[in-house]
PDB file of N, CA and C in Angstrom:
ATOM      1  N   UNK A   1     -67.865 -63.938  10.229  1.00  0.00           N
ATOM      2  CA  UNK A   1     -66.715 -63.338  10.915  1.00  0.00           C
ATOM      3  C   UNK A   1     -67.168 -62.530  12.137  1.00  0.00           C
ATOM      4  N   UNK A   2     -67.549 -63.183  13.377  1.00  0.00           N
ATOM      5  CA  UNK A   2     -67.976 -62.971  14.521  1.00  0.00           C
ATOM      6  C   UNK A   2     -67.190 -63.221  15.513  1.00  0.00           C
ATOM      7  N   UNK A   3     -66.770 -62.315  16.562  1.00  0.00           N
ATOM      8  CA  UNK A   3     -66.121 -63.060  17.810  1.00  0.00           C
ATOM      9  C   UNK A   3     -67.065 -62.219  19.120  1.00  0.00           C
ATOM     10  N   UNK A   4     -66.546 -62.894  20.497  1.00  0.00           N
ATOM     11  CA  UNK A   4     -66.840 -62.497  21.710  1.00  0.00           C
ATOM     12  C   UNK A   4     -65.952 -61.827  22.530  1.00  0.00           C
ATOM     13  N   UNK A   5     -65.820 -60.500  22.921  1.00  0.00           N
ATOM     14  CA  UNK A   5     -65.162 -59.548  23.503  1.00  0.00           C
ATOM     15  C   UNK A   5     -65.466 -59.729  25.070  1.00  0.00           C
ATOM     16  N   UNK A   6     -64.466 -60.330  25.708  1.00  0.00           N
ATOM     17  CA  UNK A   6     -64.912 -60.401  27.173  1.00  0.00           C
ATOM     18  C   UNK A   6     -64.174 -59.574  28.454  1.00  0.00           C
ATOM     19  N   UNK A   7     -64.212 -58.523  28.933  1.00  0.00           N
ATOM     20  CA  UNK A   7     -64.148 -58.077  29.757  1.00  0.00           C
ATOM     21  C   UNK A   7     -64.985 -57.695  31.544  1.00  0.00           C
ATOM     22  N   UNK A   8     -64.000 -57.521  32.371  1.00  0.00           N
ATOM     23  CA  UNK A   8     -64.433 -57.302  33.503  1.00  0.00           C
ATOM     24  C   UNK A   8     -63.936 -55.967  34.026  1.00  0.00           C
ATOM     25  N   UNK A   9     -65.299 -55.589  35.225  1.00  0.00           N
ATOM     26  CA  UNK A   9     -64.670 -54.459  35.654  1.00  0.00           C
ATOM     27  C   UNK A   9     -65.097 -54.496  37.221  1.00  0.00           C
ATOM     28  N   UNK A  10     -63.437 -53.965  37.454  1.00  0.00           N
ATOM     29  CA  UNK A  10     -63.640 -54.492  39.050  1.00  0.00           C
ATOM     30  C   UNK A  10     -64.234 -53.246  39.767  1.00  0.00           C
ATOM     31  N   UNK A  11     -64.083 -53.723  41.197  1.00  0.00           N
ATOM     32  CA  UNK A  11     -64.177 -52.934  42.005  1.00  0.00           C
ATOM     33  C   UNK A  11     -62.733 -52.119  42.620  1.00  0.00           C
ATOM     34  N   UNK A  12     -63.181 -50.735  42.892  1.00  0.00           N
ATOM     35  CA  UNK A  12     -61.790 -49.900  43.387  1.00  0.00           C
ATOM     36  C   UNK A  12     -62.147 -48.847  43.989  1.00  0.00           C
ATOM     37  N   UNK A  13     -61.011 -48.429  44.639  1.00  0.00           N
ATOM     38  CA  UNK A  13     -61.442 -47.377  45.839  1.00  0.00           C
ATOM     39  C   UNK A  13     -60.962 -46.161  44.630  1.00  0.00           C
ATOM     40  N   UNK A  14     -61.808 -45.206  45.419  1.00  0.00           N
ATOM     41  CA  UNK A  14     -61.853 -43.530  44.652  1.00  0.00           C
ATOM     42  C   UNK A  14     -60.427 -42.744  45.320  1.00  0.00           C
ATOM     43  N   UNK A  15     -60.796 -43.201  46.595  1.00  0.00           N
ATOM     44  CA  UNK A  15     -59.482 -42.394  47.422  1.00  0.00           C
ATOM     45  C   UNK A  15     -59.090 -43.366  48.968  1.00  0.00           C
ATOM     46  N   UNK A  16     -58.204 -43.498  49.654  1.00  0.00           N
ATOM     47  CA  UNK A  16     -58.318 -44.427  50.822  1.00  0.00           C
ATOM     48  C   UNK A  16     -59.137 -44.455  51.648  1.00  0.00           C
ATOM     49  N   UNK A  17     -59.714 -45.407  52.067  1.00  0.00           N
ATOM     50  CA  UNK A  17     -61.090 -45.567  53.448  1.00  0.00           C
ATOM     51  C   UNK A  17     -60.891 -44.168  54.258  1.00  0.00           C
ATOM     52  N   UNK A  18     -58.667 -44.394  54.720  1.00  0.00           N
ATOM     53  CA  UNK A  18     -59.023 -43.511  55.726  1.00  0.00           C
ATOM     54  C   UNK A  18     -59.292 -41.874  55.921  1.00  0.00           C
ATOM     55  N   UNK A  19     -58.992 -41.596  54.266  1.00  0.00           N
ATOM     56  CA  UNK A  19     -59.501 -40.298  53.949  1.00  0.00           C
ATOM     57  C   UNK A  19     -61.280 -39.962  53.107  1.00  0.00           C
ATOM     58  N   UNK A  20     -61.756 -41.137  54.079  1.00  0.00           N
ATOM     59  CA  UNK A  20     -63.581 -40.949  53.822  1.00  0.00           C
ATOM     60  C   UNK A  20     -63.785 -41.773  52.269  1.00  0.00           C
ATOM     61  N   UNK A  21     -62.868 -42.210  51.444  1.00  0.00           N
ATOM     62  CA  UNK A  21     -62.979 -42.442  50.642  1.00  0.00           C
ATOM     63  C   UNK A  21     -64.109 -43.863  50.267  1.00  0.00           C
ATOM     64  N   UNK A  22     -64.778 -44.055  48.962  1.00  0.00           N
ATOM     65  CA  UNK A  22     -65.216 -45.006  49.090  1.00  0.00           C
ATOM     66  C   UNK A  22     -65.858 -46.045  48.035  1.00  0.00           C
ATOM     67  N   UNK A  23     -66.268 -47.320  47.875  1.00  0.00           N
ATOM     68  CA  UNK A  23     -65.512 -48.191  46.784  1.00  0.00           C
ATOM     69  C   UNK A  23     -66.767 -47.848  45.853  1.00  0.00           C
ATOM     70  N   UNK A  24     -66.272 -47.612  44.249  1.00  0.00           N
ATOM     71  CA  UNK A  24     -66.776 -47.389  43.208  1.00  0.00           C
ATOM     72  C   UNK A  24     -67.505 -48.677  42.488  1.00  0.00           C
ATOM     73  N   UNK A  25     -69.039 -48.671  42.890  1.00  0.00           N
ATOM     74  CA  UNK A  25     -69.339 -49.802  42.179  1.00  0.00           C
ATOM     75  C   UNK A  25     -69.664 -50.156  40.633  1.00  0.00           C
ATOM     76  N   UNK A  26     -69.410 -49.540  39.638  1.00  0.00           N
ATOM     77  CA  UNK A  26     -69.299 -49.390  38.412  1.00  0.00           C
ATOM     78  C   UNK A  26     -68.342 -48.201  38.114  1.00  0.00           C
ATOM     79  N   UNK A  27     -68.583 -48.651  36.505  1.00  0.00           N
ATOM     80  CA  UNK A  27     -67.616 -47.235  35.495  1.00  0.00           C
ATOM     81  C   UNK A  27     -68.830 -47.124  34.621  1.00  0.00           C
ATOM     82  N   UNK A  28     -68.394 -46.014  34.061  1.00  0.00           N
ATOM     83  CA  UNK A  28     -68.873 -45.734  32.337  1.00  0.00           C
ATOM     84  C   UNK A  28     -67.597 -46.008  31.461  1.00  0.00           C
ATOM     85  N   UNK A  29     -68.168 -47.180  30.710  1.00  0.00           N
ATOM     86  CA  UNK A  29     -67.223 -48.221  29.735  1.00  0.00           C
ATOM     87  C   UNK A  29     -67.741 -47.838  28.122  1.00  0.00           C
ATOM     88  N   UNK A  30     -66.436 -47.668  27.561  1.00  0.00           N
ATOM     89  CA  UNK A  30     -66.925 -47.385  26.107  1.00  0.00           C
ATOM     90  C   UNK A  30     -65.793 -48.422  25.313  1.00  0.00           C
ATOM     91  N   UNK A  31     -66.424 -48.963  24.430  1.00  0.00           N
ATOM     92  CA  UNK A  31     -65.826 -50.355  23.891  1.00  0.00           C
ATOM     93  C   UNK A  31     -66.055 -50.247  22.389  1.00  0.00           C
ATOM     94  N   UNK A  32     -65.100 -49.375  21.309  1.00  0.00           N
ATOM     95  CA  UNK A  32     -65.453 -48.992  20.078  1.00  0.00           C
ATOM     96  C   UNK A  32     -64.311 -49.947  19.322  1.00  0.00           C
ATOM     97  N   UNK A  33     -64.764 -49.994  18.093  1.00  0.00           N
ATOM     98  CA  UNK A  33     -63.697 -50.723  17.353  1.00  0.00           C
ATOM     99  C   UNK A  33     -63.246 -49.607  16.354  1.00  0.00           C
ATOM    100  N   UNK A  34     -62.102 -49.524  15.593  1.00  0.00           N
ATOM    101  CA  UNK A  34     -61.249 -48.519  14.829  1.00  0.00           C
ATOM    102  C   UNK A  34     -60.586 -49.540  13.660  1.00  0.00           C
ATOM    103  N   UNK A  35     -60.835 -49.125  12.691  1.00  0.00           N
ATOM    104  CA  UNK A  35     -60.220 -49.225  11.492  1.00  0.00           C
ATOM    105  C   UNK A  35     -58.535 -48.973  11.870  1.00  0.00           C
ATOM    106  N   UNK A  36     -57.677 -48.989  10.912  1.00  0.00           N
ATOM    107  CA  UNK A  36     -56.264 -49.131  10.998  1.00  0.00           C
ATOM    108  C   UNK A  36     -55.949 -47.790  11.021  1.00  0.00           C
ATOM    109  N   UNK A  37     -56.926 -47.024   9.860  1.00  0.00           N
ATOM    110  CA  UNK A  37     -56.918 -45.505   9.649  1.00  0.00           C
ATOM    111  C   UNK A  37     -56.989 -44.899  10.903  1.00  0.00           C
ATOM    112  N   UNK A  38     -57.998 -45.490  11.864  1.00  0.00           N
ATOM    113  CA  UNK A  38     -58.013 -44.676  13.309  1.00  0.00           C
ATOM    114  C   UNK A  38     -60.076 -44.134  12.828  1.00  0.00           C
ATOM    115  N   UNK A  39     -60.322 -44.381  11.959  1.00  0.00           N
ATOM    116  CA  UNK A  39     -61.829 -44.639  11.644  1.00  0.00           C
ATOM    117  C   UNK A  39     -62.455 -45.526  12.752  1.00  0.00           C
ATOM    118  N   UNK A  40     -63.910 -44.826  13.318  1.00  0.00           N
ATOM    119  CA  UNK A  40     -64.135 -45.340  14.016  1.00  0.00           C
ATOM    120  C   UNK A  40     -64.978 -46.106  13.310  1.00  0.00           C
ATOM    121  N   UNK A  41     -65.531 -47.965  13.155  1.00  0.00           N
ATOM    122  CA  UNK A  41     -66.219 -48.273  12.441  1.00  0.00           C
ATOM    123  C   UNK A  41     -68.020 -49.232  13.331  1.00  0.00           C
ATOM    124  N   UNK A  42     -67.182 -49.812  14.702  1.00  0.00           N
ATOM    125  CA  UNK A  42     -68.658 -50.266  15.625  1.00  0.00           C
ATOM    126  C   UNK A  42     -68.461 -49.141  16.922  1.00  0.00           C
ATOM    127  N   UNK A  43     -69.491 -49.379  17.735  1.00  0.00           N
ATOM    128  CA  UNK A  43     -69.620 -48.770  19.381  1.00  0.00           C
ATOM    129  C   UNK A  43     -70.205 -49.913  19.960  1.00  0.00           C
ATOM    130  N   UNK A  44     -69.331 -50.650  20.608  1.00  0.00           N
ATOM    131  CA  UNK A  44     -69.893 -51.770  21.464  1.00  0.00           C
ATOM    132  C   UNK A  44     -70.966 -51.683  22.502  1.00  0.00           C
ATOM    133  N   UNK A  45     -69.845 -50.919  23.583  1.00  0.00           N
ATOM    134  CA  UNK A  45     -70.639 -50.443  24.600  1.00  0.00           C
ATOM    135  C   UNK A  45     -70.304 -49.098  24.563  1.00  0.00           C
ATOM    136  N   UNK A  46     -71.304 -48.348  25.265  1.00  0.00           N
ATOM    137  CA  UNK A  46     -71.177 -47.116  25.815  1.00  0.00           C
ATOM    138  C   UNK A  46     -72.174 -46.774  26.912  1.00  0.00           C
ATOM    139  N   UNK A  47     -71.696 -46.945  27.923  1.00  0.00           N
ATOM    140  CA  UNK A  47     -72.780 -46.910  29.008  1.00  0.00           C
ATOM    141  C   UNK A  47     -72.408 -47.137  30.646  1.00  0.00           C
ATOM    142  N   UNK A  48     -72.740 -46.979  31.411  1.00  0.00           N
ATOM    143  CA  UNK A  48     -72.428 -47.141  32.485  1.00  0.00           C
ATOM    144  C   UNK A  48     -72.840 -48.623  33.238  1.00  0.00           C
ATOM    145  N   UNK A  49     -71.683 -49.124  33.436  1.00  0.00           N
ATOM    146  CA  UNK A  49     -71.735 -50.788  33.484  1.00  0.00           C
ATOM    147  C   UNK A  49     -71.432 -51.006  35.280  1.00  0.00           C
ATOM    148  N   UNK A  50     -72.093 -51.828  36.147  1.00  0.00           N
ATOM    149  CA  UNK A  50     -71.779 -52.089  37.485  1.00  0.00           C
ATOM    150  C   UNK A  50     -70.395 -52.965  37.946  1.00  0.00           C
ATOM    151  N   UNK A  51     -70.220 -53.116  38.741  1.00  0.00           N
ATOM    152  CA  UNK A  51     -68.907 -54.350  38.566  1.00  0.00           C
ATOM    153  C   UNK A  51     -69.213 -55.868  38.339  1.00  0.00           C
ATOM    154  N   UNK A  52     -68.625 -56.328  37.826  1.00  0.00           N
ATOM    155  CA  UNK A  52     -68.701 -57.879  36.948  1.00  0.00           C
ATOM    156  C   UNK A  52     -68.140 -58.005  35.841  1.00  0.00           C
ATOM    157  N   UNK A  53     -68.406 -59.423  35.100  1.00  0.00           N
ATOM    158  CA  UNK A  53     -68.571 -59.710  34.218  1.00  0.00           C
ATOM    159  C   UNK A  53     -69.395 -59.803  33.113  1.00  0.00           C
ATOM    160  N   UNK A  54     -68.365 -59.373  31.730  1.00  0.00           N
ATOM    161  CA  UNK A  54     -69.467 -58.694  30.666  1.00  0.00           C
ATOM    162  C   UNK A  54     -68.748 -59.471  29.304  1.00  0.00           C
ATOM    163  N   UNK A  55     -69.962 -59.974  28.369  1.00  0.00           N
ATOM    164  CA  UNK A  55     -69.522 -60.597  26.932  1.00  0.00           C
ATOM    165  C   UNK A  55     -70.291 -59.743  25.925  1.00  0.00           C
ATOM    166  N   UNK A  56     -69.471 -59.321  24.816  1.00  0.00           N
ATOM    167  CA  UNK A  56     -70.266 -58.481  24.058  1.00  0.00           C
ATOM    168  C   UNK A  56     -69.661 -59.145  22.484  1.00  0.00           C
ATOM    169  N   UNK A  57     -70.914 -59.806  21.685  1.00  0.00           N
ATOM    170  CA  UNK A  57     -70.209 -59.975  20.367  1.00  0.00           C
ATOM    171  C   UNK A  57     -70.105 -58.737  19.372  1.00  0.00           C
ATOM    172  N   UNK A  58     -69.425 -59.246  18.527  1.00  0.00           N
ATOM    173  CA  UNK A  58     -68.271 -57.710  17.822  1.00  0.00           C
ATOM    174  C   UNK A  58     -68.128 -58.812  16.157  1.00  0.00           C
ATOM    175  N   UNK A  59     -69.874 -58.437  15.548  1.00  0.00           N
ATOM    176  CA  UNK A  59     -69.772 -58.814  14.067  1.00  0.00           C
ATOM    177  C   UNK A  59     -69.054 -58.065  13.227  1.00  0.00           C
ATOM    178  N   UNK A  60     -68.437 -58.855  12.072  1.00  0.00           N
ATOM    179  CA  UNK A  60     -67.750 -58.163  10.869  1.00  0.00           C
ATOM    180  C   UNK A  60     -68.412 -57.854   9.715  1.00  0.00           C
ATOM    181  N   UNK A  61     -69.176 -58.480   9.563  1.00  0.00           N
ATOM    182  CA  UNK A  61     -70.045 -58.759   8.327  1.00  0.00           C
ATOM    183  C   UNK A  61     -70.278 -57.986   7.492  1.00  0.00           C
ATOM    184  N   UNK A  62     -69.896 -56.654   7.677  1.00  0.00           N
ATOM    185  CA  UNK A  62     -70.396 -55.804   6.612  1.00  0.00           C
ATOM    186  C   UNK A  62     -68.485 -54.644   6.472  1.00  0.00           C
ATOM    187  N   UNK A  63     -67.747 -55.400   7.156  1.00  0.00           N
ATOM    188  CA  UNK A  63     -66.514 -54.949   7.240  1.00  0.00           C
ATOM    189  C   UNK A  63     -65.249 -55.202   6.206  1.00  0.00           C
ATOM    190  N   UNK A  64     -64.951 -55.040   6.231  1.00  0.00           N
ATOM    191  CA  UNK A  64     -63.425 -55.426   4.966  1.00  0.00           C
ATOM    192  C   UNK A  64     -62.206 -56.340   5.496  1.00  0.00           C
ATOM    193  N   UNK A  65     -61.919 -57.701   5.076  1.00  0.00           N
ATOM    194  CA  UNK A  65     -60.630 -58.085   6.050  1.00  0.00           C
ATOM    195  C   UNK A  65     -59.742 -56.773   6.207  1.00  0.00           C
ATOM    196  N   UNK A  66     -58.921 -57.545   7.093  1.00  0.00           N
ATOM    197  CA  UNK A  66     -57.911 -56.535   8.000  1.00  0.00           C
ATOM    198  C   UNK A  66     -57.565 -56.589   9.041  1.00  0.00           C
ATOM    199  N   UNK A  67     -56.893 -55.041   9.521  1.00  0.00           N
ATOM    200  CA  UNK A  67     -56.549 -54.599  10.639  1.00  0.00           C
ATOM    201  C   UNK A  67     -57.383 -54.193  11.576  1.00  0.00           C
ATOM    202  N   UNK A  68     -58.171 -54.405  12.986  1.00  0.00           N
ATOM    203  CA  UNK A  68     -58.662 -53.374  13.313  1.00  0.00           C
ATOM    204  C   UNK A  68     -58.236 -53.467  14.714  1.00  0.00           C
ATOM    205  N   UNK A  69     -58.801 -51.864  15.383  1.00  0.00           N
ATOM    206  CA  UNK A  69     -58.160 -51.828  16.968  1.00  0.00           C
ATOM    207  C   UNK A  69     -59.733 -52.420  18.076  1.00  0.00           C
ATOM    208  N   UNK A  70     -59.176 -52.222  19.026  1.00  0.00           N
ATOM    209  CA  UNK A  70     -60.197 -52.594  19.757  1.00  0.00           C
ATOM    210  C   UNK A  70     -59.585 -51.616  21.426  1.00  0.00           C
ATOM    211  N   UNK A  71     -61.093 -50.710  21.392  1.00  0.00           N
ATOM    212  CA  UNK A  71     -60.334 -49.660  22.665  1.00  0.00           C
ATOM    213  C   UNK A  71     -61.447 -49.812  23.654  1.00  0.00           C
ATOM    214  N   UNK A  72     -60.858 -50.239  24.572  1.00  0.00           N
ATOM    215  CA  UNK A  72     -61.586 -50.306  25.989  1.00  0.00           C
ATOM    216  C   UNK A  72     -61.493 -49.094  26.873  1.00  0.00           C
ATOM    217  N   UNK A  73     -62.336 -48.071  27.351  1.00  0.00           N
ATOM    218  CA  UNK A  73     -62.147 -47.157  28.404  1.00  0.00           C
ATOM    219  C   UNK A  73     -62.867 -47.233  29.685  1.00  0.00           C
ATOM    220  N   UNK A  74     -62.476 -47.538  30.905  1.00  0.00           N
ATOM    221  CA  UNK A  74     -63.080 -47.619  31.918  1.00  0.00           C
ATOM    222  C   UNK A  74     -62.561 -46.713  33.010  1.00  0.00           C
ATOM    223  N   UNK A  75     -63.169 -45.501  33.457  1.00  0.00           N
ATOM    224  CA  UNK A  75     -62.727 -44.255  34.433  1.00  0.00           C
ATOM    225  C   UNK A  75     -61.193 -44.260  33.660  1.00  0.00           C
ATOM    226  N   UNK A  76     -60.173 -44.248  34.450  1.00  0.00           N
ATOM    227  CA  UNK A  76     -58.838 -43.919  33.883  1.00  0.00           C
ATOM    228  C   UNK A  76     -58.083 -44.763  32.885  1.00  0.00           C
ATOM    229  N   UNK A  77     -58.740 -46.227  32.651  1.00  0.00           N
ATOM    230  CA  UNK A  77     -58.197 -46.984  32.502  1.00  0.00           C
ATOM    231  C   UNK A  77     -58.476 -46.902  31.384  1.00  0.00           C
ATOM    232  N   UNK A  78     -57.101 -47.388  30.092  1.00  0.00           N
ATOM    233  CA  UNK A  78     -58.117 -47.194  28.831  1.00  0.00           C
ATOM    234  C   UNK A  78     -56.722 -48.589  27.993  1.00  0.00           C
ATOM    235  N   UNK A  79     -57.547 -49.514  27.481  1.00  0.00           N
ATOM    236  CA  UNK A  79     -56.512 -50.971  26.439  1.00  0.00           C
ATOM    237  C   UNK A  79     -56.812 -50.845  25.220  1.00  0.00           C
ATOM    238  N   UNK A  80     -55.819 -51.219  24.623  1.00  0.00           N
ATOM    239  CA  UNK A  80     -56.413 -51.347  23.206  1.00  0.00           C
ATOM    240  C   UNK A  80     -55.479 -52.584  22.674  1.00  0.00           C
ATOM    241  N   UNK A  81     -56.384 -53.489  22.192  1.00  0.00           N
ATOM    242  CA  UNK A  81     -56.001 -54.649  21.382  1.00  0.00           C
ATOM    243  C   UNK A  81     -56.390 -54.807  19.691  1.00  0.00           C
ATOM    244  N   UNK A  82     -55.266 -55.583  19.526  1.00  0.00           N
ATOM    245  CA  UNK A  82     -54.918 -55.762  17.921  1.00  0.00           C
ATOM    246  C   UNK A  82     -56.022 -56.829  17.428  1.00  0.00           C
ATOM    247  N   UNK A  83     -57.190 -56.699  16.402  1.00  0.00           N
ATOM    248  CA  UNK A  83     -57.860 -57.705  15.995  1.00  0.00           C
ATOM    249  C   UNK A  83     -57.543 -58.316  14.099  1.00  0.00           C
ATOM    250  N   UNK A  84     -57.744 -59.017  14.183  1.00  0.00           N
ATOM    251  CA  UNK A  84     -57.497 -59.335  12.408  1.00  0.00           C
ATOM    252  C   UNK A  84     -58.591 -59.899  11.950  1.00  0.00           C
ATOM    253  N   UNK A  85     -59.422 -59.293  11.068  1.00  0.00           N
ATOM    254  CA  UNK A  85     -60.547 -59.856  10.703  1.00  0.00           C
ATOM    255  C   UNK A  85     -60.319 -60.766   8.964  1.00  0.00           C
ATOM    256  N   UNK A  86     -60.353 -61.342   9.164  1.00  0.00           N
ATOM    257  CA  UNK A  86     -60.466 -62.813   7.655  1.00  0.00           C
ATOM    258  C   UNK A  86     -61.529 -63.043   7.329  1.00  0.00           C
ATOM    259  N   UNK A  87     -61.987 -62.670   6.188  1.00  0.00           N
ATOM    260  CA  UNK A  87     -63.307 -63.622   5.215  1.00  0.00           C
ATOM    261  C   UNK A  87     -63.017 -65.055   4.161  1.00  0.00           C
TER     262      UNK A  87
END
């Protein structure tokens, strides 16, 4: 019970060119998985990632079927998706 978590992180301005502003080439990305309880149970990533594309596998194997969340945070931006794990 293995899958591949694929996210990207773009590029974006901090503030407009014409107020000196200027383009952010990475975030610090934290990519944890949560039990239903709100238990935190993996830490994918945590680290400061450049802009691109990124695959990170996200084993179950030592997990319980179920519910679990999946929370992405990048600078302001923060998703969270619904996973269902089956044995």
């Amino acid at each position: 019970p293995s899958t591949k978590i694929r996210f990207t992180i773009p590029t974006s301005l901090q503030s407009p060119p014409s107020q000196g502003g200027e383009a952010k080439l990475g975030w610090f990305v934290t990519l944890k998985v949560y039990d239903i309880l709100g238990n935190e149970v993996a830490t994918l990533v945590n680290e400061e990632k450049p802009v691109g594309r990124y695959e990170v596998e996200f084993s179950g194997n030592n997990l319980a079927s179920g519910i679990y969340l999946c929370r992405m945070q990048a600078g302001n931006y923060v998703s969270i998706k619904k996973m269902m794990l089956l044995k």
